[in-house]
N, C-alpha and C. Protein backbone atom coordinates (compact mmCIF):
# COMPACT_ATOMS: atom_id res chain seq x y z
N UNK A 1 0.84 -1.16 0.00
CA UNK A 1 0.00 0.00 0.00
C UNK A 1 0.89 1.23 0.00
N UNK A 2 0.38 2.41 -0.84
CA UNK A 2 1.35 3.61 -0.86
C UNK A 2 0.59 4.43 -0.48
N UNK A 3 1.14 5.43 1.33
CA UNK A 3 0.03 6.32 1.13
C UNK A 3 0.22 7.52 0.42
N UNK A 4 1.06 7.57 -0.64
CA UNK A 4 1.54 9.32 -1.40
C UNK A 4 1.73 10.27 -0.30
N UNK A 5 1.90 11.31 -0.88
CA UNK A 5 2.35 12.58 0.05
C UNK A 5 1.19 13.15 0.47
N UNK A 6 1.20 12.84 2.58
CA UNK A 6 -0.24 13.31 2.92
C UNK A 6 0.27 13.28 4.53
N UNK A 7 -0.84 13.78 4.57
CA UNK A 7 -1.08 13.68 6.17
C UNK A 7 -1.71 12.59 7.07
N UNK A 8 -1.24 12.42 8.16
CA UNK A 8 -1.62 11.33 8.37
C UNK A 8 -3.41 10.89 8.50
N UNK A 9 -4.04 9.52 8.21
CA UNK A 9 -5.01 9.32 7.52
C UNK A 9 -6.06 7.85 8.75
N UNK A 10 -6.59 7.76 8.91
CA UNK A 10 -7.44 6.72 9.84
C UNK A 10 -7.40 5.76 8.19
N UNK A 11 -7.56 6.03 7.07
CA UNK A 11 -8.00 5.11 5.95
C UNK A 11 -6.53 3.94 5.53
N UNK A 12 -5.41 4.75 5.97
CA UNK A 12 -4.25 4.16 6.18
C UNK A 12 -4.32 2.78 6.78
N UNK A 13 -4.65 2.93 8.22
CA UNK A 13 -4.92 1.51 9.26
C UNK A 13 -6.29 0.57 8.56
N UNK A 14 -6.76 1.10 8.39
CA UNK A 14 -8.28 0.31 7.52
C UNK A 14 -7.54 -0.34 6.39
N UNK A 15 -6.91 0.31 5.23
CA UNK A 15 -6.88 -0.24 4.09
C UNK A 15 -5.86 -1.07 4.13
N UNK A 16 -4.60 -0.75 4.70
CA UNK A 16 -3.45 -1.38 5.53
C UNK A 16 -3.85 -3.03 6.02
N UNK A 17 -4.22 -2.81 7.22
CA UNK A 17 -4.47 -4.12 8.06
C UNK A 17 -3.67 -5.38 7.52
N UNK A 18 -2.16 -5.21 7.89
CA UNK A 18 -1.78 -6.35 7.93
C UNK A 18 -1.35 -6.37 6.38
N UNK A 19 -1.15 -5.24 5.82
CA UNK A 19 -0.22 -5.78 4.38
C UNK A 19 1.26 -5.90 4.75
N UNK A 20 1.40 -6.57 2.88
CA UNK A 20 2.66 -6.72 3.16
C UNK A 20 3.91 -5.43 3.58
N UNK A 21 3.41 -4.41 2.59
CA UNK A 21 4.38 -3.38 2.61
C UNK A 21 3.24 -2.32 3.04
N UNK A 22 3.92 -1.02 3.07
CA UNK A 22 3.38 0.10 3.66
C UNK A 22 4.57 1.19 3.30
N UNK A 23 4.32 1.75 2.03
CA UNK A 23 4.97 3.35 1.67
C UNK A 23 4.35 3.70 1.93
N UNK A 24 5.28 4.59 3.40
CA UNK A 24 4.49 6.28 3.33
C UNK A 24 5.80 7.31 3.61
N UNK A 25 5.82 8.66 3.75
CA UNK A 25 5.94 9.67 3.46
C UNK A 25 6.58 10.10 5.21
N UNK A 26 7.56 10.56 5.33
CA UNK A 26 7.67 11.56 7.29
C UNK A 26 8.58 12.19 6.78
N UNK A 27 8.37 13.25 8.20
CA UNK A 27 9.73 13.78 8.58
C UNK A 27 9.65 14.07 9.85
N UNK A 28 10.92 14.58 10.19
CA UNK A 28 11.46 14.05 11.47
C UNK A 28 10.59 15.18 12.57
N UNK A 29 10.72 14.57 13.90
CA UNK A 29 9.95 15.57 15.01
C UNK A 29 11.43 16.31 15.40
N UNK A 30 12.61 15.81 15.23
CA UNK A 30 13.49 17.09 15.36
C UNK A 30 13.81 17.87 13.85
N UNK A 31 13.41 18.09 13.29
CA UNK A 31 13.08 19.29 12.15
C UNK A 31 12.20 19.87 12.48
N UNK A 32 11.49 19.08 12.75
CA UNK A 32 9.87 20.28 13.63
C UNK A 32 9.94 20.76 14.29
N UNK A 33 10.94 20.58 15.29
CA UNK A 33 10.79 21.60 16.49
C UNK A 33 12.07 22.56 16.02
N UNK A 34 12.59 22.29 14.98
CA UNK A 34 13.69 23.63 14.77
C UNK A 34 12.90 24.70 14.03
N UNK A 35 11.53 24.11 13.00
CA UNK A 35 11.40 25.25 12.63
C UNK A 35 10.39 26.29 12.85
N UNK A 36 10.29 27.34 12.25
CA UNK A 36 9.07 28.24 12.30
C UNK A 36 7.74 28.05 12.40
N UNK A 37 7.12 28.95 12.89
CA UNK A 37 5.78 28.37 13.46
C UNK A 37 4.81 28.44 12.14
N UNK A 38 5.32 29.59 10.99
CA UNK A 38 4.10 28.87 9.44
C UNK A 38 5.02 27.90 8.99
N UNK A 39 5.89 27.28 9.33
CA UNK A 39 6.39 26.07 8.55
C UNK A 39 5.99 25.01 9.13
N UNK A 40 5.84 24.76 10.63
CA UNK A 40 5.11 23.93 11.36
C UNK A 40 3.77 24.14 11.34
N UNK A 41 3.28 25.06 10.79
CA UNK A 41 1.26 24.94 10.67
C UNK A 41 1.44 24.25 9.21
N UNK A 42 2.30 24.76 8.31
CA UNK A 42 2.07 24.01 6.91
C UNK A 42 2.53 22.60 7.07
N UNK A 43 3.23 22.17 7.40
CA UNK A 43 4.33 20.84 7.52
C UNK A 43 3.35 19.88 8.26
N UNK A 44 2.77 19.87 8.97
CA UNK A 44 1.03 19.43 10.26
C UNK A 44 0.00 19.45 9.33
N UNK A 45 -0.16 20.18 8.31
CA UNK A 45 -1.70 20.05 7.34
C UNK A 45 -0.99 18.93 6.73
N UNK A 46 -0.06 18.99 5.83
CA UNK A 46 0.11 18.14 4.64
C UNK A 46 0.80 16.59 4.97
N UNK A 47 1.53 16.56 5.62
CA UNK A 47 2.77 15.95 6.29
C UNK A 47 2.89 14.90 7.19
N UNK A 48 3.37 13.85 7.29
CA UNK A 48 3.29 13.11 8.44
C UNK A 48 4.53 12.78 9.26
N UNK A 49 4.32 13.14 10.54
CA UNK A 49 5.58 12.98 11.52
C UNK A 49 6.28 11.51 11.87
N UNK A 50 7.40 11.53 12.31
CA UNK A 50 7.50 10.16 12.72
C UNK A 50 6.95 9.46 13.89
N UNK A 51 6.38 10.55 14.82
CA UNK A 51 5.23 9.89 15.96
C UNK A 51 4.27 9.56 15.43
N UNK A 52 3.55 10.16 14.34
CA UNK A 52 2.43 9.73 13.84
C UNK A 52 2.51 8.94 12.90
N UNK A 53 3.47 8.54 12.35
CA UNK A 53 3.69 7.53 11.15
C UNK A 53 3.73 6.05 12.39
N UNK A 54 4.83 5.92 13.54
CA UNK A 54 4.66 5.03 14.54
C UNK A 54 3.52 4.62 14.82
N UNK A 55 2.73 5.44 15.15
CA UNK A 55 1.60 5.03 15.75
C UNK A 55 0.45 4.90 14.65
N UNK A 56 0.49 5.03 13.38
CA UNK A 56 -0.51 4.68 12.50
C UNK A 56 0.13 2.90 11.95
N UNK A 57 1.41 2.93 11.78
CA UNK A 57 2.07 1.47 11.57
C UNK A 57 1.53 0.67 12.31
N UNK A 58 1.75 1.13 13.55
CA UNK A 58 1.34 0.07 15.00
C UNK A 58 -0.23 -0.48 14.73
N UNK A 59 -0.84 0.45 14.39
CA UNK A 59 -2.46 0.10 13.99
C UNK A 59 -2.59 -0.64 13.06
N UNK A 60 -1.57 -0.26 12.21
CA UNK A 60 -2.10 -0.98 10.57
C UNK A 60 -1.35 -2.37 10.52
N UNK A 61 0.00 -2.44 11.34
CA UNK A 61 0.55 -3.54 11.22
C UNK A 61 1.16 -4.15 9.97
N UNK A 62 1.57 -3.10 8.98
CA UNK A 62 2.31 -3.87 7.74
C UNK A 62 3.75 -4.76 7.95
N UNK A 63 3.79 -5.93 7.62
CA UNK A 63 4.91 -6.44 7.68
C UNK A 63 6.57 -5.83 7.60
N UNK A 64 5.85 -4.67 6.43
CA UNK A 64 7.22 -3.74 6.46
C UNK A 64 7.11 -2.20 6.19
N UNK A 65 7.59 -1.51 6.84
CA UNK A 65 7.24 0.15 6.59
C UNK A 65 8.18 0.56 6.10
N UNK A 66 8.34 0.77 5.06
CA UNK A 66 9.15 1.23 3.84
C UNK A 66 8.59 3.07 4.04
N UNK A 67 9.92 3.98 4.44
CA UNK A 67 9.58 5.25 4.27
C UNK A 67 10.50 5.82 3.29
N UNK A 68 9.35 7.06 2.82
CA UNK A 68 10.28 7.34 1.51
C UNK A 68 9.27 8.65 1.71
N UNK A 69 10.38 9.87 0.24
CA UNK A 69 9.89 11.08 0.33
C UNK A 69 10.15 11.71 2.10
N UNK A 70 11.25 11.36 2.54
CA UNK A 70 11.70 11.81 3.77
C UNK A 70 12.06 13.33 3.79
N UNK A 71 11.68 14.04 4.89
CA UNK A 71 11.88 15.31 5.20
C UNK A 71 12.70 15.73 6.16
N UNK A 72 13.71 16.26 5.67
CA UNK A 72 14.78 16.19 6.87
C UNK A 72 14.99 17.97 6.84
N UNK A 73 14.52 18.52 8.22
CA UNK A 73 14.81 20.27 7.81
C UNK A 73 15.22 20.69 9.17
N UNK A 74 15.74 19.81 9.47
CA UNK A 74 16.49 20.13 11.30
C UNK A 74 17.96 20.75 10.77
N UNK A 75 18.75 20.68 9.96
CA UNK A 75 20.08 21.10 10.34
C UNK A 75 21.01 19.93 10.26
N UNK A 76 22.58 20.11 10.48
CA UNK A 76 22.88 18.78 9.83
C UNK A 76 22.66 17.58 10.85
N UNK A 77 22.19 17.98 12.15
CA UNK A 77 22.49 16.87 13.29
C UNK A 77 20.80 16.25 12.46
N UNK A 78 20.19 16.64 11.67
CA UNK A 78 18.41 15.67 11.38
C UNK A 78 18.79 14.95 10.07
N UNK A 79 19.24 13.58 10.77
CA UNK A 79 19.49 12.49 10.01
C UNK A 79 18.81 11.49 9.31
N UNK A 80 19.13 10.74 8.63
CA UNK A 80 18.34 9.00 8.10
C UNK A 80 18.46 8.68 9.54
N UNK A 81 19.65 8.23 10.48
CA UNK A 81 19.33 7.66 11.67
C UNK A 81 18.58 8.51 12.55
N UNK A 82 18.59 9.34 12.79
CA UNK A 82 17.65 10.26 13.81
C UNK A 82 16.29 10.04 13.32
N UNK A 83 15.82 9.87 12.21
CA UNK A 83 14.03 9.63 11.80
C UNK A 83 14.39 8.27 12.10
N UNK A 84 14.76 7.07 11.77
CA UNK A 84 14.80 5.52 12.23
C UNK A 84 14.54 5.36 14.01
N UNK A 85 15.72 6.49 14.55
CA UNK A 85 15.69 5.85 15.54
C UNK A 85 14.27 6.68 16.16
N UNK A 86 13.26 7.95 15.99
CA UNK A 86 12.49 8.15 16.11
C UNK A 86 10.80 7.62 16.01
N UNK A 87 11.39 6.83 14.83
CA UNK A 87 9.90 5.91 14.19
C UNK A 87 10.04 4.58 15.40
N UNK A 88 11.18 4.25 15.66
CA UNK A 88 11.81 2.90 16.27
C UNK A 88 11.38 3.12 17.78
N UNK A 89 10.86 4.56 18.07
CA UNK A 89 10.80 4.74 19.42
C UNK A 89 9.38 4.35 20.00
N UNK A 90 8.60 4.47 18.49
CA UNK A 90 7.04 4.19 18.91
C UNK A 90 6.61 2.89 18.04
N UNK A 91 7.57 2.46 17.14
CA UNK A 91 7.35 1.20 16.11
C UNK A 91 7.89 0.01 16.55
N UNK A 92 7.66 -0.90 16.30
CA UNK A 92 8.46 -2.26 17.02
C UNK A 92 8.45 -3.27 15.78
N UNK A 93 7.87 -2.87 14.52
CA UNK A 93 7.88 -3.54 13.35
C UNK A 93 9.23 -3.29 12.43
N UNK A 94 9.38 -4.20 11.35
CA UNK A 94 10.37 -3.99 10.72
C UNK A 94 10.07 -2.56 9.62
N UNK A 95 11.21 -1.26 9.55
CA UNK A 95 10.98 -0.42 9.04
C UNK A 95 12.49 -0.54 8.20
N UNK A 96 12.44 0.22 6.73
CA UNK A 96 13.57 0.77 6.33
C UNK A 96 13.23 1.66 5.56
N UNK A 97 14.42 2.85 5.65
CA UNK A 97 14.49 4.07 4.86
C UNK A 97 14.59 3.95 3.30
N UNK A 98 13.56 4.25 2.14
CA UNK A 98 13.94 4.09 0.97
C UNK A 98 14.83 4.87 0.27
N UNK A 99 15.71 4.51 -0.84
CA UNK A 99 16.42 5.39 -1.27
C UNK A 99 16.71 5.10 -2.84
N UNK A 100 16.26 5.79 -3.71
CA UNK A 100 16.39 5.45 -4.82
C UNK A 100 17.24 3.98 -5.45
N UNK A 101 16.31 3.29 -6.16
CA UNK A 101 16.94 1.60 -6.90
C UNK A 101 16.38 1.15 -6.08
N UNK A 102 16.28 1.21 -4.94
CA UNK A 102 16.41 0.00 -3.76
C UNK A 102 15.62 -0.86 -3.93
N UNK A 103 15.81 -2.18 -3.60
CA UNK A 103 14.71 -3.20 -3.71
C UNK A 103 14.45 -3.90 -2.93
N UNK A 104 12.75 -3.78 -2.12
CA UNK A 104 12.71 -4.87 -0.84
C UNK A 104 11.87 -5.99 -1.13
């Protein structure tokens, strides 16, 4: 299942339930808190965080959460590992970061 570039969705965990894969879309909660407050009202409409990507996985239960279209706007310390180990804080499923070619 791919959820495209969105915000996070209740139709996600419904349509989800237990697939195999699960593309979706984050960025990190330390980019969010570095930036501005209309970049954080826009980034919250459209966007999905890595607390909320955790906790929509956890519901939906895909075998694998494949994230991609990653948003990294913290500065150089807002990493690939800093969103992993963020999603990893509320996820307990197998996740990996996509990156162009890759094949799972």
């Amino acid at each position: 299942m791919v959820s495209g570039d969105a915000s996070p969705s209740e139709s996600i965990v419904t349509n989800c339930n237990g697939c195999d894969v699960l593309v979706h879309e984050v960025y990190t909660q330390l980019g969010y808190a570095k930036s501005s407050d209309a970049w954080k009202k826009y980034i919250t409409s459209f966007h999905t965080s890595t607390k909320e990507l955790a906790d929509l996985a956890t519901r939906a239960k895909p075998k694998t959460l494949v994230l991609f279209h990653q948003m990294y706007f913290g500065g150089a310390e807002d990493t690939e590992a800093v969103m992993l180990r963020e999603i990893r804080a509320g996820y307990k499923g197998r996740v990996v970061s996509a990156h162009d070619l890759d094949v799972y």
